[in-house]
PDB file of N, CA and C in Angstrom:
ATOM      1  N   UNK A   1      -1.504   6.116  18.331  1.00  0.00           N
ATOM      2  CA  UNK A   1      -0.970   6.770  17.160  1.00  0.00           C
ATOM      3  C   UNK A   1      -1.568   6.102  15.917  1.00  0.00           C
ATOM      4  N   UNK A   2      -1.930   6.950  15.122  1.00  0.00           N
ATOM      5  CA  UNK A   2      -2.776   6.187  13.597  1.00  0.00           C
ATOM      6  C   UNK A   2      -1.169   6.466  12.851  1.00  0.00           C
ATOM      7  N   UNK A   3      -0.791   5.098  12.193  1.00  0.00           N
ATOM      8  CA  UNK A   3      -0.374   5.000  11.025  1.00  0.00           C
ATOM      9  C   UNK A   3      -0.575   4.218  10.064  1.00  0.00           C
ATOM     10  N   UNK A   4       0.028   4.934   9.157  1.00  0.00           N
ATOM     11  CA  UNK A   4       0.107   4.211   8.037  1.00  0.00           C
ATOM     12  C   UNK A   4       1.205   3.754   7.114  1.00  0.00           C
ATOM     13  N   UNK A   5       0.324   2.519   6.595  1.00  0.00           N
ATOM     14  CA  UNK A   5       1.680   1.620   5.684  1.00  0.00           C
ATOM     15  C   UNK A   5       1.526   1.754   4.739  1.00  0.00           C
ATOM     16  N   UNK A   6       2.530   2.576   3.842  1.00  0.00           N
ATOM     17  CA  UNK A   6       2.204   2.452   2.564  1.00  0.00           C
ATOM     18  C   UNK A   6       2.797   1.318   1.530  1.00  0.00           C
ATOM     19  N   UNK A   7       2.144   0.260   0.549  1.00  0.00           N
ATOM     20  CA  UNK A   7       2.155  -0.938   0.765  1.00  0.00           C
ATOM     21  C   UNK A   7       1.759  -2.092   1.559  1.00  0.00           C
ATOM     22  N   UNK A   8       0.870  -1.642   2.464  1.00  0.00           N
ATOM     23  CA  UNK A   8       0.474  -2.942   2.899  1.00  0.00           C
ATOM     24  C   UNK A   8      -0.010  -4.260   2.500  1.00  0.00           C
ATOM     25  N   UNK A   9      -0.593  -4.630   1.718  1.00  0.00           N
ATOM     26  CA  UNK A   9      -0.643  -5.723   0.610  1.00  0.00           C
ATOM     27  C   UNK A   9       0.541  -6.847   0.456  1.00  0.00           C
ATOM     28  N   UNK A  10       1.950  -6.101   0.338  1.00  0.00           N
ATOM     29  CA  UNK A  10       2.874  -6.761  -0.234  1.00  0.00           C
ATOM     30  C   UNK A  10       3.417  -7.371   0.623  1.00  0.00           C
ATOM     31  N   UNK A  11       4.328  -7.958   0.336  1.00  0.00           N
ATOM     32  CA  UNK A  11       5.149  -8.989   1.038  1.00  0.00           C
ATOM     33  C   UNK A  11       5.826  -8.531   2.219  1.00  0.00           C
ATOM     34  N   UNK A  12       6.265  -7.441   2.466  1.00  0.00           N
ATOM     35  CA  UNK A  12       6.833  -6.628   3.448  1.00  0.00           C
ATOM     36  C   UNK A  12       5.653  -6.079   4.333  1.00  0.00           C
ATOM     37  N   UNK A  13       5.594  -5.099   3.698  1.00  0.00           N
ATOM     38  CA  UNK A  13       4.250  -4.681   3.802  1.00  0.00           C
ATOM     39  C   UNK A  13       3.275  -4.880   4.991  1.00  0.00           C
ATOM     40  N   UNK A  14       3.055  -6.462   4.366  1.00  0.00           N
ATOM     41  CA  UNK A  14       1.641  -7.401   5.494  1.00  0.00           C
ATOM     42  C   UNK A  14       2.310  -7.372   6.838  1.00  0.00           C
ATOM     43  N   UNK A  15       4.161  -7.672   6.913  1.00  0.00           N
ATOM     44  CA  UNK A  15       4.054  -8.108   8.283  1.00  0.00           C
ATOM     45  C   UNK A  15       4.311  -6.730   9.340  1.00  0.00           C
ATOM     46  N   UNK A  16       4.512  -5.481   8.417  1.00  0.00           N
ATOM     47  CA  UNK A  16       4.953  -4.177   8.852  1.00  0.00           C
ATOM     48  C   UNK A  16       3.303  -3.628   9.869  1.00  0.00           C
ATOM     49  N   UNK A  17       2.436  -4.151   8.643  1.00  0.00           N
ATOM     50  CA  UNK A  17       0.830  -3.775   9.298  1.00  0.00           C
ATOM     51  C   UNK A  17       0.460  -4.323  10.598  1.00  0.00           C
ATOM     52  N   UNK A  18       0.808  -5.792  10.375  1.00  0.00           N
ATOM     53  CA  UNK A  18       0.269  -6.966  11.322  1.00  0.00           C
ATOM     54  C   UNK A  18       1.029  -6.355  12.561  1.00  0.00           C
ATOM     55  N   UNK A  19       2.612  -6.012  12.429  1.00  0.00           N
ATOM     56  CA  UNK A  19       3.290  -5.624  13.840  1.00  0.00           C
ATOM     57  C   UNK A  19       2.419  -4.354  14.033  1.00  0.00           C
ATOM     58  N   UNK A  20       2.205  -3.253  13.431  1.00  0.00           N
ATOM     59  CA  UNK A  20       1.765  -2.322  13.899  1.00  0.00           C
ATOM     60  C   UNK A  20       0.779  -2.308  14.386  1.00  0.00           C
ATOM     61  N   UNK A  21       0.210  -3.121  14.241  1.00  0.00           N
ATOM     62  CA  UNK A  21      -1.461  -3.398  15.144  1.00  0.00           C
ATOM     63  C   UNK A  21      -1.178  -4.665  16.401  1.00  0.00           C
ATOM     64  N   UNK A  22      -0.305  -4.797  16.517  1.00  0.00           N
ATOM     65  CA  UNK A  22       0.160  -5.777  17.805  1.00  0.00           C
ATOM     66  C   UNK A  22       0.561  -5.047  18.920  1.00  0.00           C
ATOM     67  N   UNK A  23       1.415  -3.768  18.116  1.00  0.00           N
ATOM     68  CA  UNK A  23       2.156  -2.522  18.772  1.00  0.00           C
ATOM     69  C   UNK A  23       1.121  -1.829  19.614  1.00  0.00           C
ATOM     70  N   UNK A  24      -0.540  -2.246  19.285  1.00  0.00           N
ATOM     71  CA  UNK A  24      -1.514  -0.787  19.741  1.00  0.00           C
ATOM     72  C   UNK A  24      -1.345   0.224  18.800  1.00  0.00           C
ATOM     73  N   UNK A  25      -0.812   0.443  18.115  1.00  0.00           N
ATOM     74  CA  UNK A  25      -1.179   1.389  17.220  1.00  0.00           C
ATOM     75  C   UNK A  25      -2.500   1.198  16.034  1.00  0.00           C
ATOM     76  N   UNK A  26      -3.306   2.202  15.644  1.00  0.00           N
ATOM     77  CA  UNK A  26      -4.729   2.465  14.930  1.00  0.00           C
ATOM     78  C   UNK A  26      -3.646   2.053  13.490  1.00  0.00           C
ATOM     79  N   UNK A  27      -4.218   1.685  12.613  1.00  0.00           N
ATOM     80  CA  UNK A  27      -3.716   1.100  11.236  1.00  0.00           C
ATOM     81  C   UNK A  27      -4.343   1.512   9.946  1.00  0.00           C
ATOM     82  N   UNK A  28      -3.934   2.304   9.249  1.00  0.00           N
ATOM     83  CA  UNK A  28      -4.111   2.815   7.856  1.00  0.00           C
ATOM     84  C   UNK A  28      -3.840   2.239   7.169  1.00  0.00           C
ATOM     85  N   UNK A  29      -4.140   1.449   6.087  1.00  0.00           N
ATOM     86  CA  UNK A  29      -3.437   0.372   5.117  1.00  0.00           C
ATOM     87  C   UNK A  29      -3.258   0.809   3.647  1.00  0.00           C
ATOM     88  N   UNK A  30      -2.227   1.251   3.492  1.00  0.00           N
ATOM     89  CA  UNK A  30      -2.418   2.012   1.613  1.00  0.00           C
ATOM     90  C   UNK A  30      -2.147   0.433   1.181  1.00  0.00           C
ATOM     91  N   UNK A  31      -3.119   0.353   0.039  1.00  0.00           N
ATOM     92  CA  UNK A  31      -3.080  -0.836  -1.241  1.00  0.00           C
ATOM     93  C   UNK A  31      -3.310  -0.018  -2.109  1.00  0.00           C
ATOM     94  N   UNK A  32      -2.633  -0.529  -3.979  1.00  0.00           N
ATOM     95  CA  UNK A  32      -2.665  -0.044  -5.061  1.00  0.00           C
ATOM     96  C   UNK A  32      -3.568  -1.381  -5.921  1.00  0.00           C
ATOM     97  N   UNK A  33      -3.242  -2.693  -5.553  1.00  0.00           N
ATOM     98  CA  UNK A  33      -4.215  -3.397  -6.332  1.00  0.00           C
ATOM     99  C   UNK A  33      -5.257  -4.145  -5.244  1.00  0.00           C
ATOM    100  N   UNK A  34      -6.023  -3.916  -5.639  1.00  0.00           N
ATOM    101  CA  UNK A  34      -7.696  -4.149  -4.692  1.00  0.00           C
ATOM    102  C   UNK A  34      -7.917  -5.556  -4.480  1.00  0.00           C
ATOM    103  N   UNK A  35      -7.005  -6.534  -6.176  1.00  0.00           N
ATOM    104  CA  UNK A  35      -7.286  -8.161  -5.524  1.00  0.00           C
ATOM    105  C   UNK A  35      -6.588  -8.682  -4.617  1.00  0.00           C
ATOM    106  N   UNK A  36      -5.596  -7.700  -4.243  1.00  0.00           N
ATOM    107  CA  UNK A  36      -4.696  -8.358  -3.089  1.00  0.00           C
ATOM    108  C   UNK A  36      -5.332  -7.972  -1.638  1.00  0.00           C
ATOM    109  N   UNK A  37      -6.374  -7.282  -1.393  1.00  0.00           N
ATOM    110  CA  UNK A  37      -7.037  -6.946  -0.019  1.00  0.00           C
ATOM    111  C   UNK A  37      -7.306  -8.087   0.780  1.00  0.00           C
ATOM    112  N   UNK A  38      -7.255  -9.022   0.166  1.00  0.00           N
ATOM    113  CA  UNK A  38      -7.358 -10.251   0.724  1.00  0.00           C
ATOM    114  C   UNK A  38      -6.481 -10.547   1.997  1.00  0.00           C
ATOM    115  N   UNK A  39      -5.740 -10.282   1.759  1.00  0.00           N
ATOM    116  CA  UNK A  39      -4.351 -10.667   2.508  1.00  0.00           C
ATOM    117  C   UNK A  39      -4.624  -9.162   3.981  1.00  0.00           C
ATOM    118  N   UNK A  40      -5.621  -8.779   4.084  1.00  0.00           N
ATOM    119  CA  UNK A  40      -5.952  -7.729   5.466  1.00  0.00           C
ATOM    120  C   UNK A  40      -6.797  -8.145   5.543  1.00  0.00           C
ATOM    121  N   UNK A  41      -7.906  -8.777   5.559  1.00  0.00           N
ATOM    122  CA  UNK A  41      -9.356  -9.472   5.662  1.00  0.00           C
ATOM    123  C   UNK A  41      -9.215  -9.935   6.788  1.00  0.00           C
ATOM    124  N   UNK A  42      -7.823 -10.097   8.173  1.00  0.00           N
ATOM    125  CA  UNK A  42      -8.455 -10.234   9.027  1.00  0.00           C
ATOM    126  C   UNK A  42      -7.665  -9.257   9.633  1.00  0.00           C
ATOM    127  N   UNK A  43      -7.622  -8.229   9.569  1.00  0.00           N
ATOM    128  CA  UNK A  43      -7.052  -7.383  10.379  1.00  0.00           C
ATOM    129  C   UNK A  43      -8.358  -6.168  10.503  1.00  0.00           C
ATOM    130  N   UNK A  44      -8.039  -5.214  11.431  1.00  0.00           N
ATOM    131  CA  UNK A  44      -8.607  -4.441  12.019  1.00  0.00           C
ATOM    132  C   UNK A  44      -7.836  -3.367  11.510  1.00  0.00           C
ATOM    133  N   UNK A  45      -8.177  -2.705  10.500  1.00  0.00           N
ATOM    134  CA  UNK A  45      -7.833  -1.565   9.904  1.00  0.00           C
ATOM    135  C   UNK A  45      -8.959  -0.633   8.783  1.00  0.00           C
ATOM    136  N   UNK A  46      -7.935   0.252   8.671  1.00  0.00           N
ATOM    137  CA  UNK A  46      -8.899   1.386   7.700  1.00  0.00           C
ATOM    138  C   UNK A  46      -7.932   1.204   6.469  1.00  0.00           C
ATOM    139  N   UNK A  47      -8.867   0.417   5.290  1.00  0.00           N
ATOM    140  CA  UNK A  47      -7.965   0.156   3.814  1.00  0.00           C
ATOM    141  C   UNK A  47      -8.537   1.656   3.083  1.00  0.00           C
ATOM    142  N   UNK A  48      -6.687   1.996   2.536  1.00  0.00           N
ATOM    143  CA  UNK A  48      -7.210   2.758   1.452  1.00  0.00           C
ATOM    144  C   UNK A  48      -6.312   2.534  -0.106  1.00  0.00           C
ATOM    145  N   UNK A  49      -6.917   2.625  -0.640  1.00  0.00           N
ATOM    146  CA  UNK A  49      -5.937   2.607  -2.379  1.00  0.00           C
ATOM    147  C   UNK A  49      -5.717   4.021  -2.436  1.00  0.00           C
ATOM    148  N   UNK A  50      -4.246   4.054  -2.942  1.00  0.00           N
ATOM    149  CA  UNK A  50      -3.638   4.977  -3.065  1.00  0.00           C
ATOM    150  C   UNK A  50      -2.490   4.470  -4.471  1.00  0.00           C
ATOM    151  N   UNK A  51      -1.894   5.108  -5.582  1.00  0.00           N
ATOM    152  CA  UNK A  51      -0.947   4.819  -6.079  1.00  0.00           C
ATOM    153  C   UNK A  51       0.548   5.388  -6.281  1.00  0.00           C
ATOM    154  N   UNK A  52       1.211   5.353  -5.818  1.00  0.00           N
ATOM    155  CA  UNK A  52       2.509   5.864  -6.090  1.00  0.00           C
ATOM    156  C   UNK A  52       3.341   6.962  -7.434  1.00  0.00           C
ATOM    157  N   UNK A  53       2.106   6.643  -8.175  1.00  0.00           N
ATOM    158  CA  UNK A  53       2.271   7.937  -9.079  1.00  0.00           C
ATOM    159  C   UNK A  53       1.103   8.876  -9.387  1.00  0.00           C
ATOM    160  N   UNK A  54       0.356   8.771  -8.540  1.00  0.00           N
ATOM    161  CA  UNK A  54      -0.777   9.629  -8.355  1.00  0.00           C
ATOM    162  C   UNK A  54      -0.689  10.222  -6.438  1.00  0.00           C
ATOM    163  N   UNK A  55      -0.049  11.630  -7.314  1.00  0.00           N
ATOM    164  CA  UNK A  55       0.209  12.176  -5.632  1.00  0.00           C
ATOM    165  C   UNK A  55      -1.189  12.482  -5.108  1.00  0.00           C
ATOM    166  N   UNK A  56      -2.252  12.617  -5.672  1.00  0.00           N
ATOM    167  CA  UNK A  56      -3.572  13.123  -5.334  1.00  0.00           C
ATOM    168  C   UNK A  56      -4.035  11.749  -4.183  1.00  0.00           C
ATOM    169  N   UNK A  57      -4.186  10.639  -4.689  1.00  0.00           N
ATOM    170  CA  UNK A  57      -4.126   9.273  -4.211  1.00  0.00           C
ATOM    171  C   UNK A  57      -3.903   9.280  -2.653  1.00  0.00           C
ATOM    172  N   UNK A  58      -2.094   9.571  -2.880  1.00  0.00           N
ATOM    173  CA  UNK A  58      -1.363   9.764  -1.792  1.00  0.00           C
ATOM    174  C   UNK A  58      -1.616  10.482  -0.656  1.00  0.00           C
ATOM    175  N   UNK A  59      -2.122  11.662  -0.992  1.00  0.00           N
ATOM    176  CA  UNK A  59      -2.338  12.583   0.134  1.00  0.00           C
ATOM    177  C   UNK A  59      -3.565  12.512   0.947  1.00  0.00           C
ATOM    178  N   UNK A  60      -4.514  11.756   0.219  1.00  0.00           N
ATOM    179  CA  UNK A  60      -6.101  11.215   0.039  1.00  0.00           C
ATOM    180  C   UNK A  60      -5.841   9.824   1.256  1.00  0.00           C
ATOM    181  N   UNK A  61      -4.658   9.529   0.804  1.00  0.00           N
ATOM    182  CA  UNK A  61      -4.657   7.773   1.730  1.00  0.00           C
ATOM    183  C   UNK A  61      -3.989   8.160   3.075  1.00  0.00           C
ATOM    184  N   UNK A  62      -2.965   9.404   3.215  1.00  0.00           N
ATOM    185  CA  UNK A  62      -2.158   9.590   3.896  1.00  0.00           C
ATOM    186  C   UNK A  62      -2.754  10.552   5.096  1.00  0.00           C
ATOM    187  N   UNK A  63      -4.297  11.036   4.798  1.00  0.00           N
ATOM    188  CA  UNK A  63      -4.585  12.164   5.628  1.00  0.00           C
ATOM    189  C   UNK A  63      -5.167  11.422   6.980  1.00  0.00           C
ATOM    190  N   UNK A  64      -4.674  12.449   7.916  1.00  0.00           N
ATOM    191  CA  UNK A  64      -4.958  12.133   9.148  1.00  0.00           C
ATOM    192  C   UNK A  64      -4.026  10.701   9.721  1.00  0.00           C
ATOM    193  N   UNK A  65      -2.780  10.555   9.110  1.00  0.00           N
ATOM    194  CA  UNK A  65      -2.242   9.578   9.434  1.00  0.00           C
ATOM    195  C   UNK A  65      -0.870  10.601  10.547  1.00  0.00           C
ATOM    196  N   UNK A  66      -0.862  10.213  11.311  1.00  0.00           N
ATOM    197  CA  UNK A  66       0.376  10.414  12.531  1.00  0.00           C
ATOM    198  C   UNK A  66       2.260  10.373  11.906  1.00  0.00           C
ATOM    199  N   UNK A  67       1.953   8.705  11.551  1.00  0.00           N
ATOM    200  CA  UNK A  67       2.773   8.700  11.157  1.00  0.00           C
ATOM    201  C   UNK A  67       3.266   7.943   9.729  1.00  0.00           C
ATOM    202  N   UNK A  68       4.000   7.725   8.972  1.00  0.00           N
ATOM    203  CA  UNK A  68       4.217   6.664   7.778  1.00  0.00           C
ATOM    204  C   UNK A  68       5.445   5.836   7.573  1.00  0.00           C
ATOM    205  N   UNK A  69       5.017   4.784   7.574  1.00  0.00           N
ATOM    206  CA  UNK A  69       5.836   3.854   6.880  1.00  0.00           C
ATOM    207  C   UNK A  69       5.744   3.192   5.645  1.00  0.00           C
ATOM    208  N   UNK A  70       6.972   3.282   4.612  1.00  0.00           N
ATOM    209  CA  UNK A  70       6.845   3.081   3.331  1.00  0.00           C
ATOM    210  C   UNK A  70       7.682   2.123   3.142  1.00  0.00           C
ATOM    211  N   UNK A  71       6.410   0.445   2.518  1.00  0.00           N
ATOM    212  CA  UNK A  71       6.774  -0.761   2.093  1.00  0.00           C
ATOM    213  C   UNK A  71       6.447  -0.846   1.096  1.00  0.00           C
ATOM    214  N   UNK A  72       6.448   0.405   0.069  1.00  0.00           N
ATOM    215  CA  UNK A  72       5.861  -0.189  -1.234  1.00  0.00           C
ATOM    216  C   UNK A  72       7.111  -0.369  -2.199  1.00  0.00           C
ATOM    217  N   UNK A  73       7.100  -0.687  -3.329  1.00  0.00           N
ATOM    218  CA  UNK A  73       8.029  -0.576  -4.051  1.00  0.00           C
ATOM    219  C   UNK A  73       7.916  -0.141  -5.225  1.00  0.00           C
ATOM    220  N   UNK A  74       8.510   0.731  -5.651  1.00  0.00           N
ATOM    221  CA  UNK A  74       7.966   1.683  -7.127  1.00  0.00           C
ATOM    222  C   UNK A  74       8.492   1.238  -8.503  1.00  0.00           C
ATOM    223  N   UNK A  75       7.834   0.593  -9.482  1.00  0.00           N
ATOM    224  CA  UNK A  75       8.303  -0.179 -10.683  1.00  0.00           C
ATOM    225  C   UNK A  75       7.644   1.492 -11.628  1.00  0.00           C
ATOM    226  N   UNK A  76       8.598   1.961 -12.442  1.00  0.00           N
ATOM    227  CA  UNK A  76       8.579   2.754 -13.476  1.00  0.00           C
ATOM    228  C   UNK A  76       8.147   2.136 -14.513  1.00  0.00           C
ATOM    229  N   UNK A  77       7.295   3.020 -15.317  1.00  0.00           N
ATOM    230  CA  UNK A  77       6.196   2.512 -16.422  1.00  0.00           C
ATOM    231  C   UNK A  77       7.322   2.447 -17.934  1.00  0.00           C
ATOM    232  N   UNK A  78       7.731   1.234 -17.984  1.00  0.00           N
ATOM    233  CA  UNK A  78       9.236   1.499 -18.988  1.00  0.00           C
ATOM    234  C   UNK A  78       8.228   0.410 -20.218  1.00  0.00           C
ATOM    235  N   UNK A  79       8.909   0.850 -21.530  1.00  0.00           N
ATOM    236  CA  UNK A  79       8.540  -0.416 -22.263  1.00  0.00           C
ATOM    237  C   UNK A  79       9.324  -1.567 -22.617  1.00  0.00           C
ATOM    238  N   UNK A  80       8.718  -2.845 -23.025  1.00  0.00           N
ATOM    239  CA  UNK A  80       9.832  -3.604 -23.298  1.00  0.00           C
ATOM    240  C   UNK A  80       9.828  -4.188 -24.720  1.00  0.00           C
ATOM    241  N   UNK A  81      10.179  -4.718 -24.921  1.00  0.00           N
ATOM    242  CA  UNK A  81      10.202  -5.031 -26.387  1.00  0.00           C
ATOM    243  C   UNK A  81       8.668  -5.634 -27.160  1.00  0.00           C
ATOM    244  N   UNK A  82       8.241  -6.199 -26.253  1.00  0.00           N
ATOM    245  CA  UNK A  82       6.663  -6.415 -26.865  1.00  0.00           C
ATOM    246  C   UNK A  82       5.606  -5.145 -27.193  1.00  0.00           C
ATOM    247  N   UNK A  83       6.194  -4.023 -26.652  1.00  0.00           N
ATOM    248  CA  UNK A  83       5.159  -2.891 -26.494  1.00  0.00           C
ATOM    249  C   UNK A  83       4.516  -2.653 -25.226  1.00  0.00           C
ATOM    250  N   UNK A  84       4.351  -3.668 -24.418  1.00  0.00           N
ATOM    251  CA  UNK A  84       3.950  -3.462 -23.228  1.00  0.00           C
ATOM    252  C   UNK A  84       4.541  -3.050 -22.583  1.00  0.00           C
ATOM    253  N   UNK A  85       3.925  -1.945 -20.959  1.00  0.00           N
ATOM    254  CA  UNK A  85       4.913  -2.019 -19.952  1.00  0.00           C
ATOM    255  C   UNK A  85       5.131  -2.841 -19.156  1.00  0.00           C
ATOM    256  N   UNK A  86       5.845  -2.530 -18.417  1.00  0.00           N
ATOM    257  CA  UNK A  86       6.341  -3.579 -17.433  1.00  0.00           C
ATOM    258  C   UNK A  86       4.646  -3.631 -16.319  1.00  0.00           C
ATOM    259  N   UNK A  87       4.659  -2.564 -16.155  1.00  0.00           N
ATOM    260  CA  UNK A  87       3.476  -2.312 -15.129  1.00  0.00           C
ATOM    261  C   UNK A  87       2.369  -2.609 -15.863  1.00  0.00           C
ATOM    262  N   UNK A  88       2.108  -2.864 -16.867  1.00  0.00           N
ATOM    263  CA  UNK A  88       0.728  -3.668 -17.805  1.00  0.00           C
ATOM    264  C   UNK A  88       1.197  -5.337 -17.135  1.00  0.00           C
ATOM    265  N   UNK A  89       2.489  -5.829 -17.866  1.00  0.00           N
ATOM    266  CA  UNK A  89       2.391  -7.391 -17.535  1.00  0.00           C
ATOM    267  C   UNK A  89       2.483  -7.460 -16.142  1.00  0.00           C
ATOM    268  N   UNK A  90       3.243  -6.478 -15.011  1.00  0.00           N
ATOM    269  CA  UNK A  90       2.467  -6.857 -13.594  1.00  0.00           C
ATOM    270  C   UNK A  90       1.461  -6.907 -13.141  1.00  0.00           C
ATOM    271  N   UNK A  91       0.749  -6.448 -13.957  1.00  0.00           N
ATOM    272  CA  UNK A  91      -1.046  -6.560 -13.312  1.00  0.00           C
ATOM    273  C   UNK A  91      -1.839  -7.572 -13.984  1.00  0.00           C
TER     274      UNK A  91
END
């Protein structure tokens, strides 16, 4: 079965992938930031970036996947008192 994690990168995420490829299952890996790929560098998978508010992304990372599991976590683009968003100072 090919699935996929959406979030794999993150903290959840990594160990959701790592079991699923222990399981025998084929491994799809959605990531949104590219410096964290690091953290799959030794796994045996197919990485794709995808973002959570780009459904185009989504459907792009998600095709040909069996099944999905979702470890990502969705931070809304809010401002805070500096002018920045939140999702500017997370990156």
């Amino acid at each position: 079965m090919r699935i996929a994690v959406v979030g794999a990168t993150g903290m959840l995420g990594q160990h959701v992938a790592r079991h699923t490829l222990r399981a025998g299952h084929d491994l799809i890996a959605l990531y949104r930031n590219p410096r964290l790929l690091n953290s799959l560098a030794d796994l045996r998978c197919e990485a794709r970036q995808a973002d959570l508010n780009d459904g185009d992304s989504l459907r792009c990372g998600l095709r040909g996947a069996d099944a999905v599991i979702h470890c990502a976590a969705y931070y809304p683009v809010l401002q805070n008192q500096s002018g920045k968003s939140w999702q500017q100072q997370r990156d």
